[in-house]
Protein backbone atom coordinates (compact mmCIF):
# COMPACT_ATOMS: atom_id res chain seq x y z
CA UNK A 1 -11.51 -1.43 19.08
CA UNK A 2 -11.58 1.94 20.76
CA UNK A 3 -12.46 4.76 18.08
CA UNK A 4 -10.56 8.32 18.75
CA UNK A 5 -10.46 11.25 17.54
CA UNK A 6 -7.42 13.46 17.10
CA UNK A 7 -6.14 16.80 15.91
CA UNK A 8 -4.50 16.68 12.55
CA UNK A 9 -0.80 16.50 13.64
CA UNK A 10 -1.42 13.92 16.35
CA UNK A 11 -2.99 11.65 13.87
CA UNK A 12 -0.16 11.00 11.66
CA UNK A 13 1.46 10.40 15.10
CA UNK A 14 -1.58 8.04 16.18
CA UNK A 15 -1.59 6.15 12.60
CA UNK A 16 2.02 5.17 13.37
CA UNK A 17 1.96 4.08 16.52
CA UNK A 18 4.11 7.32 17.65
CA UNK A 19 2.16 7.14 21.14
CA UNK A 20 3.58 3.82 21.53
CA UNK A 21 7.02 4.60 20.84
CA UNK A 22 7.17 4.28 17.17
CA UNK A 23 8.22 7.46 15.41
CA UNK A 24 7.73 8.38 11.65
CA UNK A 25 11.07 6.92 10.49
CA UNK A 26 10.83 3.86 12.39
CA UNK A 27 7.46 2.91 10.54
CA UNK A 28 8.94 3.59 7.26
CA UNK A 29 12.08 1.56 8.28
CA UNK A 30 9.51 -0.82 9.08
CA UNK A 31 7.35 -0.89 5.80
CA UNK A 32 10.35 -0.98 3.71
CA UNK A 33 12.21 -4.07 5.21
CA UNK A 34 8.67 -5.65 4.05
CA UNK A 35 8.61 -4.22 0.65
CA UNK A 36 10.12 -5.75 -2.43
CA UNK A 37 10.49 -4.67 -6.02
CA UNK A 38 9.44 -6.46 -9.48
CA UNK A 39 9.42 -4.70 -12.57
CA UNK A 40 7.13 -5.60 -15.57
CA UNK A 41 7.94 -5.66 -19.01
CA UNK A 42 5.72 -3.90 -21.05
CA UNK A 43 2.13 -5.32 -21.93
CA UNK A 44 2.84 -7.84 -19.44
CA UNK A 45 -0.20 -8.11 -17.08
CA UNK A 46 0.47 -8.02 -13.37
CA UNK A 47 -2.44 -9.78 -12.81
CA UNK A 48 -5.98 -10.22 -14.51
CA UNK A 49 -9.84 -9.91 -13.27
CA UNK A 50 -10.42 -12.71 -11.90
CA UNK A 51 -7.23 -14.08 -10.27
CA UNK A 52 -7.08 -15.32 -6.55
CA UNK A 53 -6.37 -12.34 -4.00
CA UNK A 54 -2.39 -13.18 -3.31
CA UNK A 55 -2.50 -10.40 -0.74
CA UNK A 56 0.01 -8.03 -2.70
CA UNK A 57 -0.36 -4.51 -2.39
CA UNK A 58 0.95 -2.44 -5.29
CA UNK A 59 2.37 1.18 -5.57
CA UNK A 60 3.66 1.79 -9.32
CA UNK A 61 6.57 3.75 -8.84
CA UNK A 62 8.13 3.99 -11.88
CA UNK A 63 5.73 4.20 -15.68
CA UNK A 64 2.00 3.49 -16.20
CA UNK A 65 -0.48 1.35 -15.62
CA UNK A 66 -3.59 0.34 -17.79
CA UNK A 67 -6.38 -1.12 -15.51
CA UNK A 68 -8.80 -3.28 -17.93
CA UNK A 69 -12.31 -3.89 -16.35
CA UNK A 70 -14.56 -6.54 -18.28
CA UNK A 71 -18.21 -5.56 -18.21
CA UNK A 72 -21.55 -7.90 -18.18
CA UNK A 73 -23.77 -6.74 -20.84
């Protein structure tokens, strides 16, 4: 993979692909038809230390978030 470096407006461009034909909205056009929603009840745990990777990626958009860390000791 080639490594490049760019001027601070050209990289947002670069990060999306904008060089290539893909322009801001068309990325978020593009992120969004591959998002999906699911709200939590309170105290319920989204998932715990531990669990198997199921390749989510999670932005809370709405409320808080606790993150619980067990320590060795």
């Amino acid at each position: 993979m080639e490594e490049h470096e760019y001027e601070p407006e050209e990289a947002e461009r670069a990060a999306v692909g904008e060089e290539d034909g893909l322009d801001m909205s068309d990325f978020e056009d593009l992120l969004l038809d591959h998002l999906k929603t699911t709200e939590y009840p309170p105290g319920e745990f989204v998932f715990r230390e531990g669990d198997a990777p199921d390749g989510g990626l999670y932005f809370i958009v709405e409320g808080r978030v606790d993150v619980l860390v067990n320590s060795a000791g």
